[in-house]
Protein backbone atom coordinates (compact mmCIF):
# COMPACT_ATOMS: atom_id res chain seq x y z
CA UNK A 1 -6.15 -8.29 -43.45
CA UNK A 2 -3.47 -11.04 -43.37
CA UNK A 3 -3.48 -13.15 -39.91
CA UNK A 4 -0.24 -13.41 -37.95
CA UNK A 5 0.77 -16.86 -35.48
CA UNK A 6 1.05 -17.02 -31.97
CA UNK A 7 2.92 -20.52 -30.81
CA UNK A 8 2.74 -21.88 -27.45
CA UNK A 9 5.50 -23.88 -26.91
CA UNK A 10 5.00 -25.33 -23.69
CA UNK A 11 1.58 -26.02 -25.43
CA UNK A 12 3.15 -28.94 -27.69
CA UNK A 13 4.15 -25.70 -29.88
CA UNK A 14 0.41 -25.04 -30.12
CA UNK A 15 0.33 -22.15 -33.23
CA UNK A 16 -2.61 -20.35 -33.80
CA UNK A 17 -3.53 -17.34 -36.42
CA UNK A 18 -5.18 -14.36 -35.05
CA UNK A 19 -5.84 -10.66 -36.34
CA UNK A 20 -2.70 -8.02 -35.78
CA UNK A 21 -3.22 -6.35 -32.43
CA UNK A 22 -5.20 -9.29 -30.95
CA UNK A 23 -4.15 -9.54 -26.88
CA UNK A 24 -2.11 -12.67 -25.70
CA UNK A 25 -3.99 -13.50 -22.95
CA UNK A 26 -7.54 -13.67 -25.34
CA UNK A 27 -6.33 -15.44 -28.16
CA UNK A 28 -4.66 -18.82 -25.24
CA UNK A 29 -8.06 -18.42 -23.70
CA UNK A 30 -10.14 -18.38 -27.00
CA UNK A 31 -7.84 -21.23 -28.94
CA UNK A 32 -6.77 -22.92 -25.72
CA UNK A 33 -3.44 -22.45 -25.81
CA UNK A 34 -3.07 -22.32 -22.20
CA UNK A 35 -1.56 -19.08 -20.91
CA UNK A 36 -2.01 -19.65 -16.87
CA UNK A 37 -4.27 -16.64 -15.31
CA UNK A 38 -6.43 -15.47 -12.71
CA UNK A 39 -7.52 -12.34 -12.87
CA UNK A 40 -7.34 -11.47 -16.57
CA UNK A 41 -6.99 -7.39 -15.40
CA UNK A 42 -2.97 -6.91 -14.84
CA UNK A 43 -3.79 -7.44 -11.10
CA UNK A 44 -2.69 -10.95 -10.39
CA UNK A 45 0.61 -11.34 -12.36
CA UNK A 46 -0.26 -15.08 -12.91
CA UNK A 47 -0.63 -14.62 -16.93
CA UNK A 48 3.08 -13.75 -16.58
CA UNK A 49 5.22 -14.99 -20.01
CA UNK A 50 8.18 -14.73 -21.63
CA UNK A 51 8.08 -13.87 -25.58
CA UNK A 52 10.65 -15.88 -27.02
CA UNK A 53 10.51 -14.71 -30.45
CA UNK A 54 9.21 -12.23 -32.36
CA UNK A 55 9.40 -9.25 -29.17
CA UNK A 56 9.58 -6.33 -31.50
CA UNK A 57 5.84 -7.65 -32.44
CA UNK A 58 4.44 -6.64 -29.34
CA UNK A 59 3.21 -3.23 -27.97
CA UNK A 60 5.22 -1.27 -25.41
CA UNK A 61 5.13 -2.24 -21.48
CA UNK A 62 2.00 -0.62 -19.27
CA UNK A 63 2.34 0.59 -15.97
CA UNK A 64 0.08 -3.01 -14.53
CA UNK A 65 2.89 -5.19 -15.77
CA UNK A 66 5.53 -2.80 -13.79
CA UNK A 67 4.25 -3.68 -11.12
CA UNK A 68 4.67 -7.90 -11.53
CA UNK A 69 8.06 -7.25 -13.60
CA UNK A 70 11.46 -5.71 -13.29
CA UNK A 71 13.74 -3.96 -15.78
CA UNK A 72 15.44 -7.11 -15.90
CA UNK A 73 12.18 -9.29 -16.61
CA UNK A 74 11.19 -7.10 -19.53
CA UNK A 75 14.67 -7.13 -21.42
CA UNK A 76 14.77 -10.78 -21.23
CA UNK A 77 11.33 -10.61 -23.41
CA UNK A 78 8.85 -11.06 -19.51
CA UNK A 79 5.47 -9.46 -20.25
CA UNK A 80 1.76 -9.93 -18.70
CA UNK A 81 -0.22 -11.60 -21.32
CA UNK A 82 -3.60 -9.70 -20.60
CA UNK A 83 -1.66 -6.03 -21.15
CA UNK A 84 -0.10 -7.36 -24.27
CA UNK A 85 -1.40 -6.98 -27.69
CA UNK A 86 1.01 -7.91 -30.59
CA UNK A 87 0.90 -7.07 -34.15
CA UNK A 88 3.58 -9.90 -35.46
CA UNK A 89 4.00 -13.76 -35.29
CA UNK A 90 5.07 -14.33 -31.64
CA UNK A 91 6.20 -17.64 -29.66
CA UNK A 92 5.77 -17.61 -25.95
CA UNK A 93 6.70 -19.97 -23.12
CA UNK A 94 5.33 -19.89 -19.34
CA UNK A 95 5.88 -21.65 -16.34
């Protein structure tokens, strides 16, 4: 199975490879690539990030991240990291 790249850029454009359908939050925490968080659950909101390219790589929006994240948020590529799983190289940004 071919391995796909997650960057995070306010991570010195950290890139990592991970398996398709690996979560966002799982792969900063296992590589370090520093994804703030709290709770890790979809509670919190604190994992909150923007995908800055490669959006059509990620799986559709859950109810949790409604909660932290308006209509607005999500068209502008806002998503939780621990509700997303994506299946394409990604870059994210935080903060």
């Amino acid at each position: 199975m071919d391995k796909i790249s997650i960057t995070f850029i306010p991570n010195g454009n950290k890139t990592v490879s991970v398996d398709p359908g690996s979560n966002l939050l799982r792969a900063s925490l296992r590589e370090k690539g520093g994804i703030p968080f709290r709770c890790g659950g979809g509670f919190c909101g604190t994992c909150r990030c923007r995908i800055v390219e490669g959006r059509e790589h990620a799986d559709d929006v859950k109810a949790k991240e409604r909660r932290h994240l308006s209509e607005e948020d999500v068209a502008n590529g806002f998503r939780m990291a621990c509700q997303t799983f994506v299946n394409g190289d990604v870059k994210i940004s935080w903060g």
